[in-house]
C-alpha atoms as a PDB file:
ATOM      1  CA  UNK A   1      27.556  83.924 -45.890  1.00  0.00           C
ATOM      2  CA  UNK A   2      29.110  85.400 -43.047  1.00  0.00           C
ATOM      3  CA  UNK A   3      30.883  83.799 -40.239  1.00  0.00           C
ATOM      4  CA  UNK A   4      32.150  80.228 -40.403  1.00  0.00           C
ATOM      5  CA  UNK A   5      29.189  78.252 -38.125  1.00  0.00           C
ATOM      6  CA  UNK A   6      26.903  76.420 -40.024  1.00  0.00           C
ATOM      7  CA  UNK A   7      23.705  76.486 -37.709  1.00  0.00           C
ATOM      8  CA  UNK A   8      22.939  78.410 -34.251  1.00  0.00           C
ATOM      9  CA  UNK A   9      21.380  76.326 -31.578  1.00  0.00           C
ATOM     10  CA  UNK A  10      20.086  78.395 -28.838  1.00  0.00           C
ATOM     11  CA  UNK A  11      19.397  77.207 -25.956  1.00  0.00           C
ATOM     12  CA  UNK A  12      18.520  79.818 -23.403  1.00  0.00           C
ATOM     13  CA  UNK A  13      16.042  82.653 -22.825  1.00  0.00           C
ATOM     14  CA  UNK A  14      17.071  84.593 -25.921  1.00  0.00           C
ATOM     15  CA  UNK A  15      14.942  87.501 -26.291  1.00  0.00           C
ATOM     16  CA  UNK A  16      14.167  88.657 -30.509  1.00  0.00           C
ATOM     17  CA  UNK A  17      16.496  91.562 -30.084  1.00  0.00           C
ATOM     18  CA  UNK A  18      19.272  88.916 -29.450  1.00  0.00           C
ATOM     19  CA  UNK A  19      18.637  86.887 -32.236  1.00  0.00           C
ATOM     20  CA  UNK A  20      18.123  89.767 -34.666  1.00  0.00           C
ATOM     21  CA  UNK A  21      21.457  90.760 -33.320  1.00  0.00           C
ATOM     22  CA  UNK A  22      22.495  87.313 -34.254  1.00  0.00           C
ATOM     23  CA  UNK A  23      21.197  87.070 -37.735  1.00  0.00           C
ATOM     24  CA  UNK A  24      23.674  90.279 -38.390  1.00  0.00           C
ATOM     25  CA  UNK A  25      26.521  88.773 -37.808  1.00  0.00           C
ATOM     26  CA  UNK A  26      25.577  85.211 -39.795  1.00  0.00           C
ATOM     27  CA  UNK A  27      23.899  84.024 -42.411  1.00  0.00           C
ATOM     28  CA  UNK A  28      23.484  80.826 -40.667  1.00  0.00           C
ATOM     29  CA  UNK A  29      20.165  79.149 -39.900  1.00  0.00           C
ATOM     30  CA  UNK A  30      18.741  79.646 -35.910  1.00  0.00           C
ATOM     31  CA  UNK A  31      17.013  76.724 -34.185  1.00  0.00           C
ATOM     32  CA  UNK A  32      15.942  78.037 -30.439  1.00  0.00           C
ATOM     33  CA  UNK A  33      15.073  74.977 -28.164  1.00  0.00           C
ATOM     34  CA  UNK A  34      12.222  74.918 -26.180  1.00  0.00           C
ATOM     35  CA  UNK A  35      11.896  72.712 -22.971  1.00  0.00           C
ATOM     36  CA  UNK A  36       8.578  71.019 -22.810  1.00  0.00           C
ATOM     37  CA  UNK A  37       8.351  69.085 -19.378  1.00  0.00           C
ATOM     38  CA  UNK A  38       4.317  70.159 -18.834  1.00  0.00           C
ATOM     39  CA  UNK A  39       1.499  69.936 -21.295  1.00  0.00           C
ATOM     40  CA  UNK A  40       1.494  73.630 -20.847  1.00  0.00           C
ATOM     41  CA  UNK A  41       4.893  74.167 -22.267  1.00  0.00           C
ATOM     42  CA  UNK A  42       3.706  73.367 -25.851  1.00  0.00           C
ATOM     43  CA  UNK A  43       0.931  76.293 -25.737  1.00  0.00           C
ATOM     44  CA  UNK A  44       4.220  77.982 -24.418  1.00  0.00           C
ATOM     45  CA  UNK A  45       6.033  78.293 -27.411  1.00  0.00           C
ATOM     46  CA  UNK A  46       6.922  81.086 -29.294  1.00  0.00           C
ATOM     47  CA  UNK A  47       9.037  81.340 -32.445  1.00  0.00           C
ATOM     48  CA  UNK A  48      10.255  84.362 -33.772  1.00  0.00           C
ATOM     49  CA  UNK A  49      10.017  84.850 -37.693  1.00  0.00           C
ATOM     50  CA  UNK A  50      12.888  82.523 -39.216  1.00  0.00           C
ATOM     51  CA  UNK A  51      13.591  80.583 -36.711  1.00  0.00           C
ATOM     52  CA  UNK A  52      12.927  77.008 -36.351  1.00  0.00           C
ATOM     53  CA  UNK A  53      12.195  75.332 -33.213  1.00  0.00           C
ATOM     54  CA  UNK A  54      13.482  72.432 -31.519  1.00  0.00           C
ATOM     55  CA  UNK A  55      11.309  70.656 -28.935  1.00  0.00           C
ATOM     56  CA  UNK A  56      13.315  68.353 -26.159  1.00  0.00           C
ATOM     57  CA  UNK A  57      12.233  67.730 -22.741  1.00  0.00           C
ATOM     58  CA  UNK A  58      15.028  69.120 -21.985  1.00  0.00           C
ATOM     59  CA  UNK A  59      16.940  66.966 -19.142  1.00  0.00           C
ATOM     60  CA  UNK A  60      19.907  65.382 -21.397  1.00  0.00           C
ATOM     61  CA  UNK A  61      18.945  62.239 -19.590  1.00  0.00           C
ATOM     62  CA  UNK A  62      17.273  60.518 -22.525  1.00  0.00           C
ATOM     63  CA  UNK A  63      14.322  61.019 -21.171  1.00  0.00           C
ATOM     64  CA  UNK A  64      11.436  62.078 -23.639  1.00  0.00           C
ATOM     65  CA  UNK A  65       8.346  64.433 -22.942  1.00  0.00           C
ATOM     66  CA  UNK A  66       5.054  63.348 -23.900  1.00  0.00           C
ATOM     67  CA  UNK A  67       5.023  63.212 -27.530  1.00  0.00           C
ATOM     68  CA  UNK A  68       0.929  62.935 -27.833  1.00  0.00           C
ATOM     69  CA  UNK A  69       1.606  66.911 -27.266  1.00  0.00           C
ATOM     70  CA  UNK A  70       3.002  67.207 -30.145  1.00  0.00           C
ATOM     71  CA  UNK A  71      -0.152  66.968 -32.110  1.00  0.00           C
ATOM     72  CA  UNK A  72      -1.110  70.616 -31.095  1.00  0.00           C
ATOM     73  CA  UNK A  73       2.221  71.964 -32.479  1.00  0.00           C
ATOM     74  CA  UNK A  74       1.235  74.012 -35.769  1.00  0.00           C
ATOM     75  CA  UNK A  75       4.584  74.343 -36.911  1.00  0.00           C
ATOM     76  CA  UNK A  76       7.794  72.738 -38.317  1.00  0.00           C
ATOM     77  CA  UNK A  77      10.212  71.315 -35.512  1.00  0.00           C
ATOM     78  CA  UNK A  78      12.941  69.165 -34.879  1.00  0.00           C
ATOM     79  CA  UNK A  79      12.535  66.679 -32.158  1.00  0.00           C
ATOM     80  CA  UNK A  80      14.754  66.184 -29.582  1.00  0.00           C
ATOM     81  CA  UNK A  81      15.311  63.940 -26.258  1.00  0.00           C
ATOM     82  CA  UNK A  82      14.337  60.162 -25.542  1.00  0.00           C
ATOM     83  CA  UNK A  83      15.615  59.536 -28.967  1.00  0.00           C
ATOM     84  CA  UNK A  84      16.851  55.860 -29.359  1.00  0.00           C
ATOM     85  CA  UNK A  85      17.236  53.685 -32.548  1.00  0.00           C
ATOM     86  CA  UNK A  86      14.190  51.216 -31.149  1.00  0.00           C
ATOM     87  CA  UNK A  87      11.438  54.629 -31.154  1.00  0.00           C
ATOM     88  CA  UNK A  88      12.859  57.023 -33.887  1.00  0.00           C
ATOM     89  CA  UNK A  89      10.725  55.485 -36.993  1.00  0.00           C
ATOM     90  CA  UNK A  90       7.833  55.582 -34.610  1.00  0.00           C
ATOM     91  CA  UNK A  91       8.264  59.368 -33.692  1.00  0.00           C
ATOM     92  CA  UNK A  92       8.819  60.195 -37.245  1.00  0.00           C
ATOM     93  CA  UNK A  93       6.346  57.794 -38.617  1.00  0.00           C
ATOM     94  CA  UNK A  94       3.335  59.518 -36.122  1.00  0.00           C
ATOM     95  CA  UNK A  95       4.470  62.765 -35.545  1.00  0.00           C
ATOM     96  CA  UNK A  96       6.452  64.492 -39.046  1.00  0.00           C
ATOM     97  CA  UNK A  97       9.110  66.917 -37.396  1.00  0.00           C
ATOM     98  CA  UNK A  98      10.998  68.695 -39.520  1.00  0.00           C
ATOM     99  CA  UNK A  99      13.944  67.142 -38.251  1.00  0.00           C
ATOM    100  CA  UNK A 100      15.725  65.007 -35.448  1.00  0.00           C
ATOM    101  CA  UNK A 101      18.735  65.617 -32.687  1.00  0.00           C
ATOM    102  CA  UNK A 102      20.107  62.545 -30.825  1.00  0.00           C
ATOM    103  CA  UNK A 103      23.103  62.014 -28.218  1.00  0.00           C
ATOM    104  CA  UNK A 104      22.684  60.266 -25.116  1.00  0.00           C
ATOM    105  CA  UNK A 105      20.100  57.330 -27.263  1.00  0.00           C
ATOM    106  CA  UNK A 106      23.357  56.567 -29.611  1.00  0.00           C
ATOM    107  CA  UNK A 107      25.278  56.309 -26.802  1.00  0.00           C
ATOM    108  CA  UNK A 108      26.925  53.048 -24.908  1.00  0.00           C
ATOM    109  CA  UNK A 109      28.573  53.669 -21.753  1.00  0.00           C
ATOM    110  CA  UNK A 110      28.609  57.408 -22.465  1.00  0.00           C
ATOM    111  CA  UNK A 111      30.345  57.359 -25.809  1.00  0.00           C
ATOM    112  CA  UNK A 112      28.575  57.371 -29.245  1.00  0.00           C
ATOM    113  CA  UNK A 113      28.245  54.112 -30.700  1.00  0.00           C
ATOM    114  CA  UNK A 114      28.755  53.616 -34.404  1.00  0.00           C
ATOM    115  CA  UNK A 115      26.283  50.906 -34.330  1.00  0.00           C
ATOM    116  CA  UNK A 116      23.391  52.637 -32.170  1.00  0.00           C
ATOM    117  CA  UNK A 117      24.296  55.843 -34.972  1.00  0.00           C
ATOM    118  CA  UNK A 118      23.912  53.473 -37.805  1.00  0.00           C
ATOM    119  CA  UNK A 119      20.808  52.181 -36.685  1.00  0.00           C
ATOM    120  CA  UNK A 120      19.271  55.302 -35.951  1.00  0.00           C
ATOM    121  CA  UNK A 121      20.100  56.507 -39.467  1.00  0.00           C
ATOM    122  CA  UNK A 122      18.549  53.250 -41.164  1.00  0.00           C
ATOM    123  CA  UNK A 123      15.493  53.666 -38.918  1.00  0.00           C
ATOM    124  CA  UNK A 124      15.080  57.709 -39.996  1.00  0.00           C
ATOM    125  CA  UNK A 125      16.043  56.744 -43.589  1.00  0.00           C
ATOM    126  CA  UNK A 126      12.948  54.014 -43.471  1.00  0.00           C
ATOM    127  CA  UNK A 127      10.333  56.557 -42.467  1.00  0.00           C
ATOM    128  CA  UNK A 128      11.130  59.006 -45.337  1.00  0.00           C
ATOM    129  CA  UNK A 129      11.297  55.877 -47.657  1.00  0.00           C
ATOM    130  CA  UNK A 130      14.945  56.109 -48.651  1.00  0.00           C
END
């Protein structure tokens, strides 16, 4: 395809004439996050066509949003924010996003942690039944 990035993560107030403007000059896939801090963020979102979302309160503290929300999402998303090894099966397990985006919850004294990633992994890899 064209370009050399594998995946766009937006993370801003892009508009659809930026991102169609985007999928011109790549082939790769779009994610656009959306922060949900409020219940009323989730009846908030908007996707365009192609584009997959990716919920995360947002804060890059670790903290998560209320993930009982999440049951009034109609559509595939990854899951971001509050992520830890210890409540990863659980989100997966109750909640099926499409996918899942960790940093600071592998993370020990602000640097990733091969054991916290490992263990995050095995945890994921249990849900699906791998």
């Amino acid at each position: 395809g064209k370009g050399v990035i594998d995946v766009a993560q937006l993370h801003g107030d892009e508009d659809e004439a930026y991102i169609d403007s985007l999928r011109k000059k790549t082939d790769a896939p779009i994610i656009k996050a959306f922060r949900i801090r409020e219940h009323e963020d989730i009846a908030r979102i908007r996707v365009p066509k192609g584009v997959r979302a990716l919920l995360d309160a947002g804060s890059g503290d670790g903290m998560a949003f209320v993930w009982e929300w999440l049951r009034e999402v109609d559509l595939d998303y990854y899951l971001a924010g509050g992520l830890t090894p210890e409540n990863v099966g659980k989100a997966v397990r109750n909640y099926h996003p499409y996918g899942v985006d960790v940093s600071s919850g592998i993370e020990t004294d602000g640097r990733k942690d091969k054991n916290k990633m490992a263990a995050f992994a095995e945890a994921v890899r249990k849900e699906n039944g791998q």
